[in-house]
C-alpha atoms as a PDB file:
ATOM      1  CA  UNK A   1     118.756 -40.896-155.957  1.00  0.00           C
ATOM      2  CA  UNK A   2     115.660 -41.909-157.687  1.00  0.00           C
ATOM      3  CA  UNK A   3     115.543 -45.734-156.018  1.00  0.00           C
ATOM      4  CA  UNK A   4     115.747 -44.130-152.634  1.00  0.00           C
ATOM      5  CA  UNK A   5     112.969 -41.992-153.535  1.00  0.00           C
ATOM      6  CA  UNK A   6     110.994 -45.330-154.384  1.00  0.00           C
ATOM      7  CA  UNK A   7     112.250 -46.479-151.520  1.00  0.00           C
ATOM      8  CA  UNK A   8     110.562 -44.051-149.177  1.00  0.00           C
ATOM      9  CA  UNK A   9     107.443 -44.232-151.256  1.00  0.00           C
ATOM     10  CA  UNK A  10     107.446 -47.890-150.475  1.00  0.00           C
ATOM     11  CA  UNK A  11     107.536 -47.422-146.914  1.00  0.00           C
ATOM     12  CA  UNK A  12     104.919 -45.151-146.672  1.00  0.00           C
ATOM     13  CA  UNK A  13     102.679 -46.811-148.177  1.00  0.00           C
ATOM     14  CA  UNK A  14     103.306 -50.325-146.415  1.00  0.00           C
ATOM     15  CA  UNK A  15     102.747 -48.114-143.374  1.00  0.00           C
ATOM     16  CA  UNK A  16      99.723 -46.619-144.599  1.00  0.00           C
ATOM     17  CA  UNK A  17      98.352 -49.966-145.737  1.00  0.00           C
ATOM     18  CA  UNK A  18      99.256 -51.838-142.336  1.00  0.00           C
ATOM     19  CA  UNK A  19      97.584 -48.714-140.137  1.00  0.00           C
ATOM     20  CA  UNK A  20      94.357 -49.026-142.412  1.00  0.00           C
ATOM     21  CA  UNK A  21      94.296 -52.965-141.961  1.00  0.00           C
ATOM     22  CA  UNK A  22      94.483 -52.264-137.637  1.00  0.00           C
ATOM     23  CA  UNK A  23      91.629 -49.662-137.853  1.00  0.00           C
ATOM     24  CA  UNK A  24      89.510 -52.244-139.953  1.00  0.00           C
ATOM     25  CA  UNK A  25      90.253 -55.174-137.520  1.00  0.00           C
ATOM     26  CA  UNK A  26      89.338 -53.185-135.104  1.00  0.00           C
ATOM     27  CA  UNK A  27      86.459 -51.540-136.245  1.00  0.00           C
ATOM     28  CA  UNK A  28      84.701 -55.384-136.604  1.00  0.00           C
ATOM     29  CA  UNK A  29      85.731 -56.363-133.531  1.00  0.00           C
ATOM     30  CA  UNK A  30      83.603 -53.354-131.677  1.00  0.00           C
ATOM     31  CA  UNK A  31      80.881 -54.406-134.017  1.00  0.00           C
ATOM     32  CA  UNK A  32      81.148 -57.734-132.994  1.00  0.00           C
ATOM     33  CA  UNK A  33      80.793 -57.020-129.614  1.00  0.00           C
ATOM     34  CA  UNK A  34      77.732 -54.498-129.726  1.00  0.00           C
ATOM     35  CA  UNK A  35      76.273 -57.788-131.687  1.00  0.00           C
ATOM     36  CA  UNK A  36      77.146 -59.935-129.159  1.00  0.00           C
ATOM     37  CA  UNK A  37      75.548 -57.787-126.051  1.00  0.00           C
ATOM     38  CA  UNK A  38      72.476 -56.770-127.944  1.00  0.00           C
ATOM     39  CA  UNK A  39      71.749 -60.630-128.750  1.00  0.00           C
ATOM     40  CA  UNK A  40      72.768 -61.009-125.151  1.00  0.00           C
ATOM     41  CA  UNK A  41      69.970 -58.650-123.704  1.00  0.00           C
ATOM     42  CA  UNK A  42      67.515 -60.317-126.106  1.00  0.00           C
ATOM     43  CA  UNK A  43      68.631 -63.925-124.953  1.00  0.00           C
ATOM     44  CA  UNK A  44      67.905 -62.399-121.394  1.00  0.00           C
ATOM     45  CA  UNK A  45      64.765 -60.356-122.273  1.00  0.00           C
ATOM     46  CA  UNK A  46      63.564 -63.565-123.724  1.00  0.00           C
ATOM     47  CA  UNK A  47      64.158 -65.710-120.484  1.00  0.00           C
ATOM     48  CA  UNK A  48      62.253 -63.149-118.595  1.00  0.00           C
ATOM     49  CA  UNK A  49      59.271 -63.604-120.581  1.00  0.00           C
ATOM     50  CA  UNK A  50      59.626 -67.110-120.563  1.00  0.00           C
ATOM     51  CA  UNK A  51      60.058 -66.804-116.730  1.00  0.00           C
ATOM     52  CA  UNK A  52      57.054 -64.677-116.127  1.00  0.00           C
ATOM     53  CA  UNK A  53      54.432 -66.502-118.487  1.00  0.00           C
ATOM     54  CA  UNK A  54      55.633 -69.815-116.919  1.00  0.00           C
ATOM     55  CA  UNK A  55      54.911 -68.045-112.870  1.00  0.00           C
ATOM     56  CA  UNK A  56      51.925 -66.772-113.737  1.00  0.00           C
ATOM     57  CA  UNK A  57      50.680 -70.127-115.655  1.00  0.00           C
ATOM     58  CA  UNK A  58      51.545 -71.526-111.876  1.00  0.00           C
ATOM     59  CA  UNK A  59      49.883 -68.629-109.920  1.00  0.00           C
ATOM     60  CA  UNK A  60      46.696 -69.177-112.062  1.00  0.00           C
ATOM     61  CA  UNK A  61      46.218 -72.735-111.794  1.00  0.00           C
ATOM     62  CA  UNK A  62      47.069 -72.573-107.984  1.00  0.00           C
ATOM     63  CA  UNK A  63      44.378 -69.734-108.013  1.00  0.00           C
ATOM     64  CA  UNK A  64      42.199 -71.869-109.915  1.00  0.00           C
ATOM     65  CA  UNK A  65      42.903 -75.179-107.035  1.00  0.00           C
ATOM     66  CA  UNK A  66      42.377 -72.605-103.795  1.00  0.00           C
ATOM     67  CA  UNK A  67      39.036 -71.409-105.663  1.00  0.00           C
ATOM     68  CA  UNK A  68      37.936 -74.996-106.353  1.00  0.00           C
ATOM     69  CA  UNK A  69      38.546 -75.816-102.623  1.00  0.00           C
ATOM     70  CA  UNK A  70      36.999 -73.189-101.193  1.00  0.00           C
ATOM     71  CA  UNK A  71      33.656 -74.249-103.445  1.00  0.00           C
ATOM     72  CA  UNK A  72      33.980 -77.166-102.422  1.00  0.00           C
ATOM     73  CA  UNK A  73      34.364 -75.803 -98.670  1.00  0.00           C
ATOM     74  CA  UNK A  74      31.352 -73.371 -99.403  1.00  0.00           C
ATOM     75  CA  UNK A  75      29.034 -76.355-100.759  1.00  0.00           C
ATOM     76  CA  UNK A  76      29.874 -78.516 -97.887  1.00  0.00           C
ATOM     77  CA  UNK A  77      28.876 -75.526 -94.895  1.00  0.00           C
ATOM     78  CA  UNK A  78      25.783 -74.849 -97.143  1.00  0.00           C
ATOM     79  CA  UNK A  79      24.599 -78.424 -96.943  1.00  0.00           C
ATOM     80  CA  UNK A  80      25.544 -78.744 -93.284  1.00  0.00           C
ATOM     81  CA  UNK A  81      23.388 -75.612 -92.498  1.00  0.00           C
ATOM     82  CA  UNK A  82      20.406 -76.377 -94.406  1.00  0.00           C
ATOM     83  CA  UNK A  83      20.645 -80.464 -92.693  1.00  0.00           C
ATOM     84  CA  UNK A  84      21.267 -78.541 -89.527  1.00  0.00           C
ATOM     85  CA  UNK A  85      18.045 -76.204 -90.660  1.00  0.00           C
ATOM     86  CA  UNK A  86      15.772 -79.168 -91.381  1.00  0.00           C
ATOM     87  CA  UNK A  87      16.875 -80.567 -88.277  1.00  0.00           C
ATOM     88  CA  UNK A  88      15.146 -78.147 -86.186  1.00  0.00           C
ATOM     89  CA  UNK A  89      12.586 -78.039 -88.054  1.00  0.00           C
ATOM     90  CA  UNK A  90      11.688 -81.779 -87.183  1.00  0.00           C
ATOM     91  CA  UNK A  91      12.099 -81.251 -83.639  1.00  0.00           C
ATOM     92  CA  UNK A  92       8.115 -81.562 -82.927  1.00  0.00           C
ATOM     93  CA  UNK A  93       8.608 -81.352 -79.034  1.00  0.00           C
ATOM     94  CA  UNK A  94       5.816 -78.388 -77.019  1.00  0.00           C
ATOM     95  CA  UNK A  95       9.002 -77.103 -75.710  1.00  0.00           C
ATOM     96  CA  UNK A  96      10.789 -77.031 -78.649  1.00  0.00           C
ATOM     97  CA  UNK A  97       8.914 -74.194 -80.738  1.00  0.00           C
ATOM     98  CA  UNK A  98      12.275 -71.473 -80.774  1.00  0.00           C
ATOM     99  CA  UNK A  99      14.376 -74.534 -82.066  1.00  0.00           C
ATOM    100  CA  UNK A 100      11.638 -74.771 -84.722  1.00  0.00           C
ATOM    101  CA  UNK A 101      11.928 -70.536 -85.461  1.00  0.00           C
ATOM    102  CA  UNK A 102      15.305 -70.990 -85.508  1.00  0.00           C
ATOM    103  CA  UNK A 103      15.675 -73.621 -88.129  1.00  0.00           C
ATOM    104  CA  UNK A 104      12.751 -71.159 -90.205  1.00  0.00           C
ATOM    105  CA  UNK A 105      15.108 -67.954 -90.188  1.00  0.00           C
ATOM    106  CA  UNK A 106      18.003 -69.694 -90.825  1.00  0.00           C
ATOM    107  CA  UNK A 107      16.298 -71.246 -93.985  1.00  0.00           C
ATOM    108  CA  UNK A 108      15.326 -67.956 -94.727  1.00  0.00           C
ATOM    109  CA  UNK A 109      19.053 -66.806 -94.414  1.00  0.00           C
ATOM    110  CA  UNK A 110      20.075 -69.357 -96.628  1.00  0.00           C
ATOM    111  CA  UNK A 111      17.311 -68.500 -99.155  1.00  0.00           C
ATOM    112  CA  UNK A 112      18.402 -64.760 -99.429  1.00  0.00           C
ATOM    113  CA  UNK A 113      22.647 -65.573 -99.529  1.00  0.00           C
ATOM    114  CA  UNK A 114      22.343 -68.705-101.811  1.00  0.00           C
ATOM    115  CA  UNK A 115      19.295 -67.532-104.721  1.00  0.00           C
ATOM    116  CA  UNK A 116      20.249 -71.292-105.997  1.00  0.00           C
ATOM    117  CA  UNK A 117      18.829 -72.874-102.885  1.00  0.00           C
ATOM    118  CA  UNK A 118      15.263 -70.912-103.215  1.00  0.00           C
ATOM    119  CA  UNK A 119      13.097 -73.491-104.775  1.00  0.00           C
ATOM    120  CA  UNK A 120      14.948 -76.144-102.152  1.00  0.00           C
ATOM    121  CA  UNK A 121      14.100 -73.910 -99.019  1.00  0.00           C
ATOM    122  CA  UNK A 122       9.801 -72.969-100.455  1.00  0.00           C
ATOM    123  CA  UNK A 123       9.699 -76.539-101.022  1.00  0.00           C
ATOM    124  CA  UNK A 124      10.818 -77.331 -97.145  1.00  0.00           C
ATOM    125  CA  UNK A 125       8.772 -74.558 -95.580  1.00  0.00           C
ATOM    126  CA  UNK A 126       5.232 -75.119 -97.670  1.00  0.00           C
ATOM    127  CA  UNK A 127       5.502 -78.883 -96.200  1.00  0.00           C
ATOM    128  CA  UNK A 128       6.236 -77.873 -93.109  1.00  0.00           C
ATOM    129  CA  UNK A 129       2.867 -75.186 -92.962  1.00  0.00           C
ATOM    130  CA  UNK A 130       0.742 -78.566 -95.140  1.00  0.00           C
ATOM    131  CA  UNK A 131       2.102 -80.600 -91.845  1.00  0.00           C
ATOM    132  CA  UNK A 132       1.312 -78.205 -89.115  1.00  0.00           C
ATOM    133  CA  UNK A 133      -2.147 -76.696 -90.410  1.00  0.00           C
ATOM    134  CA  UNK A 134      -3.562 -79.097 -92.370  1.00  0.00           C
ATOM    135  CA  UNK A 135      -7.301 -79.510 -94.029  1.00  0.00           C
ATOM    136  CA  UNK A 136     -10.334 -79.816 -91.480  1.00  0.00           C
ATOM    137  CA  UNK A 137     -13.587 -79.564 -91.271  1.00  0.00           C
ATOM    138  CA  UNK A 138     -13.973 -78.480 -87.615  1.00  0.00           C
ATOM    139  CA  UNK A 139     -15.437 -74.865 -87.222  1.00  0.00           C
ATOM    140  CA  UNK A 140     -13.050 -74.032 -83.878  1.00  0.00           C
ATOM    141  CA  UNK A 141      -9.382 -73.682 -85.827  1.00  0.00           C
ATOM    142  CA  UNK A 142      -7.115 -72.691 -82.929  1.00  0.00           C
ATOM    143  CA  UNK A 143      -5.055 -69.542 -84.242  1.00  0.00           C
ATOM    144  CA  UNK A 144      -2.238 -70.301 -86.175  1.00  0.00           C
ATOM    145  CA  UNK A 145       1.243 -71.642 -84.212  1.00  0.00           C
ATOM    146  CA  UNK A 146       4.302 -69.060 -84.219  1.00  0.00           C
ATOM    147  CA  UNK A 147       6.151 -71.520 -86.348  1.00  0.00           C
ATOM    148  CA  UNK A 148       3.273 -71.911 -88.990  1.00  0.00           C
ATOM    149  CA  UNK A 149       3.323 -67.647 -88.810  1.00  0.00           C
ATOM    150  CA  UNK A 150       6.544 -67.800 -89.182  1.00  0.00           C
ATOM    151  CA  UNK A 151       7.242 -69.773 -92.046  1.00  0.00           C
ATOM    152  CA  UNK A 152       4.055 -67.911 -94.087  1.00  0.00           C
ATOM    153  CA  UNK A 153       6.252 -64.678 -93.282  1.00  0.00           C
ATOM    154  CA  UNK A 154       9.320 -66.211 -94.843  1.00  0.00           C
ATOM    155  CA  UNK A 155       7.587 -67.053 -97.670  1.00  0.00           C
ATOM    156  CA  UNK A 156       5.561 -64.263 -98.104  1.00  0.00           C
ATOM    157  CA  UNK A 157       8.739 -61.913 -98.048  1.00  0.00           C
ATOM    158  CA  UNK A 158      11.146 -64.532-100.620  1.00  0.00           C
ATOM    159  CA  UNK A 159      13.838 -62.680-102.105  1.00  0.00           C
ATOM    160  CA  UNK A 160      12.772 -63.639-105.611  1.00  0.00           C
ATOM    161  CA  UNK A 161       9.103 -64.169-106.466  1.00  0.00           C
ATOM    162  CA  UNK A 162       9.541 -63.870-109.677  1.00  0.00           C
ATOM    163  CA  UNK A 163      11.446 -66.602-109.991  1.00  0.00           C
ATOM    164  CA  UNK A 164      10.525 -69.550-108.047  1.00  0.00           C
ATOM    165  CA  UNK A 165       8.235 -72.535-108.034  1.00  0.00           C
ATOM    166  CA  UNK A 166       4.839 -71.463-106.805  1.00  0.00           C
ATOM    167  CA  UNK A 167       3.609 -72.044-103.201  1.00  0.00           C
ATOM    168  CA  UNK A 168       1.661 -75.044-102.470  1.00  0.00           C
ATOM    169  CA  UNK A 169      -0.667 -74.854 -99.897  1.00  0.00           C
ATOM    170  CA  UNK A 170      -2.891 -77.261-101.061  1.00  0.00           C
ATOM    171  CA  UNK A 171      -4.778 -79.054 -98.556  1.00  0.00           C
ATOM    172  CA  UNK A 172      -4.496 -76.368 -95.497  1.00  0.00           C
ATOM    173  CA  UNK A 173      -6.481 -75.106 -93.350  1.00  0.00           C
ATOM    174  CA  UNK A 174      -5.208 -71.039 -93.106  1.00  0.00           C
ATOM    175  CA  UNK A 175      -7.899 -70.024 -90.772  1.00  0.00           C
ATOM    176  CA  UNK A 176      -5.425 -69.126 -87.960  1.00  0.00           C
ATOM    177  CA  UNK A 177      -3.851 -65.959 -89.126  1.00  0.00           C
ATOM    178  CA  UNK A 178      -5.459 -63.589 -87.545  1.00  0.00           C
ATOM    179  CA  UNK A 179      -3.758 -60.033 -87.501  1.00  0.00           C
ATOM    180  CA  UNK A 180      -0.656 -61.404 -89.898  1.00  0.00           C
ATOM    181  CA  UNK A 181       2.234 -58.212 -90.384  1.00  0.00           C
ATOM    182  CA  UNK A 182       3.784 -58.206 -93.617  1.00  0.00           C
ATOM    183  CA  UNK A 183       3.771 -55.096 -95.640  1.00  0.00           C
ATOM    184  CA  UNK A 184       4.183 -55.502 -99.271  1.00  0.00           C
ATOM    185  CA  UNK A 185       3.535 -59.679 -98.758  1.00  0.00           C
ATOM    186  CA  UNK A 186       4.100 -61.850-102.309  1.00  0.00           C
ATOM    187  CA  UNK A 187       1.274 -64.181-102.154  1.00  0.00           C
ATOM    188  CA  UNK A 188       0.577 -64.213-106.081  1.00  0.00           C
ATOM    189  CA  UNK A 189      -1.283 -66.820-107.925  1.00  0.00           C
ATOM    190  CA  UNK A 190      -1.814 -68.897-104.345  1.00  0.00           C
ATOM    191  CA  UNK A 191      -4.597 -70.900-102.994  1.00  0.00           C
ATOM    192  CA  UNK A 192      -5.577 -68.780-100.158  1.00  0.00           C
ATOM    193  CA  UNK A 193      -9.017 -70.326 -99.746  1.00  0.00           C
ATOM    194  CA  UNK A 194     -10.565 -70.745 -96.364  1.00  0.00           C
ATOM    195  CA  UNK A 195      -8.168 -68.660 -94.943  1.00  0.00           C
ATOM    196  CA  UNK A 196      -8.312 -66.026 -91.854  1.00  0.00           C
ATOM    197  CA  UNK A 197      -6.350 -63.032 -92.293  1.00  0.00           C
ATOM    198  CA  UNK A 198      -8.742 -60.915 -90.498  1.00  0.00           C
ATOM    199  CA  UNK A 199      -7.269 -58.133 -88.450  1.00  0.00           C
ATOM    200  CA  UNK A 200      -3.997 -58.782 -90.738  1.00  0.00           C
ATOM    201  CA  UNK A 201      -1.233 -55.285 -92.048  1.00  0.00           C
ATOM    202  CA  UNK A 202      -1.022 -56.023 -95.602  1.00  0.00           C
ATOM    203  CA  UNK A 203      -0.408 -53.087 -96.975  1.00  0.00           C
ATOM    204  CA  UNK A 204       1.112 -52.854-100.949  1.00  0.00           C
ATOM    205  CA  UNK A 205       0.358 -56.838-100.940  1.00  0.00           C
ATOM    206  CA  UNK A 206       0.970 -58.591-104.390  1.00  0.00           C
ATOM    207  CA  UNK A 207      -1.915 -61.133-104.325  1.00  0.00           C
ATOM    208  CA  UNK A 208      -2.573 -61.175-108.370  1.00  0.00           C
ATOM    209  CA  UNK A 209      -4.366 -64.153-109.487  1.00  0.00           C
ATOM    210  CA  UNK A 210      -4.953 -65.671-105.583  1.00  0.00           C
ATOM    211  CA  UNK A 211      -7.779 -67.618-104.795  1.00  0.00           C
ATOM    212  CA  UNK A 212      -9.420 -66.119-101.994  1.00  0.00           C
ATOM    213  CA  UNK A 213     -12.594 -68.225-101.667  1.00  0.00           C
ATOM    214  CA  UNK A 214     -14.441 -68.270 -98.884  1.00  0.00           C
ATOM    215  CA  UNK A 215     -11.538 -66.376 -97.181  1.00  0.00           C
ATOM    216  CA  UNK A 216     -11.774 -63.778 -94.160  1.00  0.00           C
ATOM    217  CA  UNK A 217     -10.297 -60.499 -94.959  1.00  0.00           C
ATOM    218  CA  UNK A 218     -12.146 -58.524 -92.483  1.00  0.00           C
ATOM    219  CA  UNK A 219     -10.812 -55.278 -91.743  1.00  0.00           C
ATOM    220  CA  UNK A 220      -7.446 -56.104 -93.611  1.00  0.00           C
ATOM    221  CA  UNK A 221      -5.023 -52.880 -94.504  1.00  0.00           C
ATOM    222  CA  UNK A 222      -4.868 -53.295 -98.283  1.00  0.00           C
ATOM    223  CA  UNK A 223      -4.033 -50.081 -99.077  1.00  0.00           C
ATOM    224  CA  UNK A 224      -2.390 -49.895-102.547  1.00  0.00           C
ATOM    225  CA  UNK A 225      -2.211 -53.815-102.666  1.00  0.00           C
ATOM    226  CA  UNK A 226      -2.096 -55.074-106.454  1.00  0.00           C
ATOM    227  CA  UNK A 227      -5.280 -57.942-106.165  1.00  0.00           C
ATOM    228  CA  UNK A 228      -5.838 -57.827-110.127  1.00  0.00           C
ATOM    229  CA  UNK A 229      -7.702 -61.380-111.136  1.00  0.00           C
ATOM    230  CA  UNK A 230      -8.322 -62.364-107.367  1.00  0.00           C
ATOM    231  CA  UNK A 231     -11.304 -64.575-106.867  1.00  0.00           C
ATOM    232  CA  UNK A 232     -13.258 -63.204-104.087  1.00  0.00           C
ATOM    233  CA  UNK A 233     -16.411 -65.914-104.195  1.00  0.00           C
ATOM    234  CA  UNK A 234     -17.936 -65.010-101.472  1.00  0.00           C
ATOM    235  CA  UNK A 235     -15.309 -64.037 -99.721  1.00  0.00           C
ATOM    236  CA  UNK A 236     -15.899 -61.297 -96.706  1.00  0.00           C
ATOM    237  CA  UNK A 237     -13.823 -57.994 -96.817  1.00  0.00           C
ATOM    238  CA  UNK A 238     -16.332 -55.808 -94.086  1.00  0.00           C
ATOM    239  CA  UNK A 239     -14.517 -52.591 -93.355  1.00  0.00           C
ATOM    240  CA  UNK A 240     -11.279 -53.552 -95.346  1.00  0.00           C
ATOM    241  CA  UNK A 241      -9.096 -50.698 -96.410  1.00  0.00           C
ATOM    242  CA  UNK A 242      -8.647 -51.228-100.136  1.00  0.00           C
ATOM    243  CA  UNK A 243      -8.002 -47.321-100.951  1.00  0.00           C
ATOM    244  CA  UNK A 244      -5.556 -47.328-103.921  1.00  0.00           C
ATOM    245  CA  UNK A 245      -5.727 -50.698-105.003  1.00  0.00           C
ATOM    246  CA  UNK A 246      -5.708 -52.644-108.106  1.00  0.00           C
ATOM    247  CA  UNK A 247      -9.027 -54.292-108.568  1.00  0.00           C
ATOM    248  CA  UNK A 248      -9.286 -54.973-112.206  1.00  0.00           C
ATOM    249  CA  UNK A 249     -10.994 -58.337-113.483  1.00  0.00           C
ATOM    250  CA  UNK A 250     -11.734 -59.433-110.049  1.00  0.00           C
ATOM    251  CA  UNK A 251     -14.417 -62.316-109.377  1.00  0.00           C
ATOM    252  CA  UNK A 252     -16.864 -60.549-106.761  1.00  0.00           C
ATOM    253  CA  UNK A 253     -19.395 -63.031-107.096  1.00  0.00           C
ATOM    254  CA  UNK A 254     -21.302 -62.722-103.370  1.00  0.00           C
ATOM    255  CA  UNK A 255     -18.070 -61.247-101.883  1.00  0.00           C
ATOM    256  CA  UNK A 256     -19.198 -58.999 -98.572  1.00  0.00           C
ATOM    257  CA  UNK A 257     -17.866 -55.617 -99.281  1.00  0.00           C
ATOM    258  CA  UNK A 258     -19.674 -54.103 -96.219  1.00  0.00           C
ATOM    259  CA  UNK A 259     -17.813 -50.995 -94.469  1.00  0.00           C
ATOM    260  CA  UNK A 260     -14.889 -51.267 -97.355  1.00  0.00           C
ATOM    261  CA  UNK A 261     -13.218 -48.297 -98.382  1.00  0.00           C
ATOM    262  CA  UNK A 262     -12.988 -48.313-101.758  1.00  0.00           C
ATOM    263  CA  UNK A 263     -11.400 -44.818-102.871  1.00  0.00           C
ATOM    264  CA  UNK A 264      -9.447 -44.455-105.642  1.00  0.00           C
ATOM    265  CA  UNK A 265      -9.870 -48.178-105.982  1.00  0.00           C
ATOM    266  CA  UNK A 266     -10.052 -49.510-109.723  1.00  0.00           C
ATOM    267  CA  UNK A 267     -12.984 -52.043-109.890  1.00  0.00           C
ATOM    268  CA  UNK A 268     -13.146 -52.422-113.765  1.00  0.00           C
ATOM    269  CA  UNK A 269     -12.153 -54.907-115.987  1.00  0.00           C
ATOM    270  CA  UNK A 270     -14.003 -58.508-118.324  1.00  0.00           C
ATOM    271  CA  UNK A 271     -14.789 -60.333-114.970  1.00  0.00           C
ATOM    272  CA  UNK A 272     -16.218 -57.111-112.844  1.00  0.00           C
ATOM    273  CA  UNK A 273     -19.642 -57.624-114.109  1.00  0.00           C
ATOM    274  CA  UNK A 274     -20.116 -60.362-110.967  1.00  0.00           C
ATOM    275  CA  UNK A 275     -20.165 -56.725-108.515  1.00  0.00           C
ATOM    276  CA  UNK A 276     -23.233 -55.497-108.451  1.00  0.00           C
ATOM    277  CA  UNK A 277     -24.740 -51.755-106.822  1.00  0.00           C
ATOM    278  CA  UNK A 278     -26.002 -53.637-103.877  1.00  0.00           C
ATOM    279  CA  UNK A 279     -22.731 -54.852-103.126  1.00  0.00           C
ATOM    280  CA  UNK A 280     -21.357 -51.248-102.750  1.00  0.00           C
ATOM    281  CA  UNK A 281     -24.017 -50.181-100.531  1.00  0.00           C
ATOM    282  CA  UNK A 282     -22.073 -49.595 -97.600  1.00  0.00           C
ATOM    283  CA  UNK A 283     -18.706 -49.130 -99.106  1.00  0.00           C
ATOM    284  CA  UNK A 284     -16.919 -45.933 -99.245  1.00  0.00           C
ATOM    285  CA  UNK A 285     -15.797 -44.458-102.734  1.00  0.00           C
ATOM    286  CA  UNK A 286     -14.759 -41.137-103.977  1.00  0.00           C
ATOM    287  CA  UNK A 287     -14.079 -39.401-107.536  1.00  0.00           C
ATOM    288  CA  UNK A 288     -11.369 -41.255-107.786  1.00  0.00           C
ATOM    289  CA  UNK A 289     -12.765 -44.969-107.692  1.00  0.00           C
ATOM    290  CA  UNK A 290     -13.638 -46.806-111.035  1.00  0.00           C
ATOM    291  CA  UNK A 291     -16.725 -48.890-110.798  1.00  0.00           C
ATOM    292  CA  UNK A 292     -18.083 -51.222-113.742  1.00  0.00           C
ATOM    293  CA  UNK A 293     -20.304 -50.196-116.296  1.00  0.00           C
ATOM    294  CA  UNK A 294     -23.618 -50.222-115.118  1.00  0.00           C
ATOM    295  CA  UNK A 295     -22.549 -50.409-111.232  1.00  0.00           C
ATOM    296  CA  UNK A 296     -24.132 -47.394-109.365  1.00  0.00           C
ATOM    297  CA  UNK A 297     -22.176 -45.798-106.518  1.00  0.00           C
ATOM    298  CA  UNK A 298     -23.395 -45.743-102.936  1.00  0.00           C
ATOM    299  CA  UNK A 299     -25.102 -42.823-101.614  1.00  0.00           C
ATOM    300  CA  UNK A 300     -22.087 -40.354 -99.647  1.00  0.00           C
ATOM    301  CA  UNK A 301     -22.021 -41.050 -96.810  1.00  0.00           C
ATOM    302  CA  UNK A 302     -24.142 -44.018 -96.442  1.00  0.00           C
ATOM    303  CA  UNK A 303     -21.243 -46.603 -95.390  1.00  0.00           C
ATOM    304  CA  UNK A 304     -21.175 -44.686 -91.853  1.00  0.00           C
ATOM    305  CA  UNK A 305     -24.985 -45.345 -91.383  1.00  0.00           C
ATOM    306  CA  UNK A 306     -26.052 -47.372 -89.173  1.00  0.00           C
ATOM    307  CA  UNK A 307     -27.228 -50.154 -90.968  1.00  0.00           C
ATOM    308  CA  UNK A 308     -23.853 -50.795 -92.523  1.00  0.00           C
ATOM    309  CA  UNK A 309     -22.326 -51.397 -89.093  1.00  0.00           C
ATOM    310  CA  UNK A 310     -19.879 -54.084 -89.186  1.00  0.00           C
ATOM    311  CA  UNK A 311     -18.990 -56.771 -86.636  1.00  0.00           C
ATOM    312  CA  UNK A 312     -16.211 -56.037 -84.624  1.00  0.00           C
ATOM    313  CA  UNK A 313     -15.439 -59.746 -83.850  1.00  0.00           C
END
């Protein structure tokens, strides 16, 4: 009785032992798999990466070629255009003069969509106005060409003027530009000497530092127009509208003031001691308008005598 008790223990157990044995095999085999399909989805997640930095290493550097080509594209039409530009300018023909504007504004386009190609395009247009109004003696200058007025416009209305070479206009003769339109016109630190501008719309005009030497302003708008260190040696300004504007440490050594309005005009500064009362005479000032130490005002009123009549030529 007893060995078949131990009997039946036996068997219990061996099936205990064999059940515990399939659950364990089988418990590592699910673990092995979950391994497996996790290192899987890395192995794949890894590719991808791979895959993507490798397409967009490809997509830069065929960005990179197109952008290079279309410099290169970009450098080529700008060098056609301004040859093409230059062209026209050359074209020295009577009937050739809108050829000649059209090769100026297109400079001037080029100027204002390329700010490289500035220095390039002031260099061009202050030889052309050297070649077509240069230095001469002879008292009857002809008024200026369109072309010659057009190319002073350009440059007097640069995008930059801060940041350019200056203009050279040595050598001119600038006697022909009579009733010249530019409102707010750059012409700072330039040799206007011996130049006409009578009759010109200059309004808010930058002319710091210009030589204006023996120059014709004559009834010039100059309203608000910034002429700090301008050399005016006898230069004639009769019944110029300088209301507003910036006259410190000007040279008025025998400049003609005659007729000038002058209010709210700021004549002071180290180099205003060349104006003199006399000067003002005939000039028209208000509260406003800042005269040198020992400069006396002019009587009110007396600029609309008739003694300070201007010429109307």
């Amino acid at each position: 009785m007893e060995r078949i008790r131990r009997q039946l223990r036996s068997s219990r157990t061996a099936r205990t032992s064999g059940s515990s044995s399939t659950e364990t095999r089988s418990d590592y085999w699910e673990r092995g798999t979950a391994i497996a399909g996790i290192f899987s989805v890395l192995l794949v997640g890894v590719g991808l990466i791979l895959t993507n930095d490798f397409n967009l290493s490809q997509l830069a550097q065929q960005q990179k070629v197109a952008q290079e080509q279309q410099d290169l594209a970009l450098k080529g039409q700008r060098a056609d255009r301004f040859v093409r530009a230059v062209d026209q300018l050359g074209q020295e023909e009577d009937d050739k003069l809108s050829v000649r504007l059209g090769g100026i504004y297109a400079l001037e386009a080029l100027m204002k969509e390329f700010p490289a190609d500035e220095n390039m395009v002031i260099e061009v247009l202050c030889a052309f106005v050297r070649s077509h109004a240069p230095w001469t003696d002879d008292p009857a200058i002809p008024p200026a060409t369109p072309d010659v007025r057009a190319a002073m416009t350009v440059l007097g209305r640069r995008p930059d003027p801060d940041n350019h070479i200056a203009l050279d206009f040595s050598n001119t003769t600038l006697l022909g530009l009579k009733r010249f339109n530019l409102p707010g016109a750059n012409f700072r630190g330039v040799d206007l000497s011996v130049s006409n501008f009578t009759d010109s719309v200059l309004p808010r005009a930058d002319l710091r530092n210009t030589d204006l030497t023996n120059s014709y302003f004559n009834r010039v708008d100059l309203r608000g127009a910034d002429m700090e260190g301008v050399v005016l040696d006898s230069a004639e300004l009769q019944a110029a509208n300088l209301s507003g504007a910036n006259l410190r440490n000007v040279d008025f050594t025998g400049a003609d003031l005659k007729g000038a309005d002058l209010s709210g005009a700021d004549l002071t500064g180290a180099r205003a001691s060349s104006l003199t009362t006399a000067q003002l005479a005939c000039t028209k000032v208000d509260a406003a308008t800042r005269l040198p130490a020992g400069v006396e005002p002019p009587a009110a009123g007396a600029w609309q005598q008739k003694n300070c009549a201007v010429d109307t030529d």
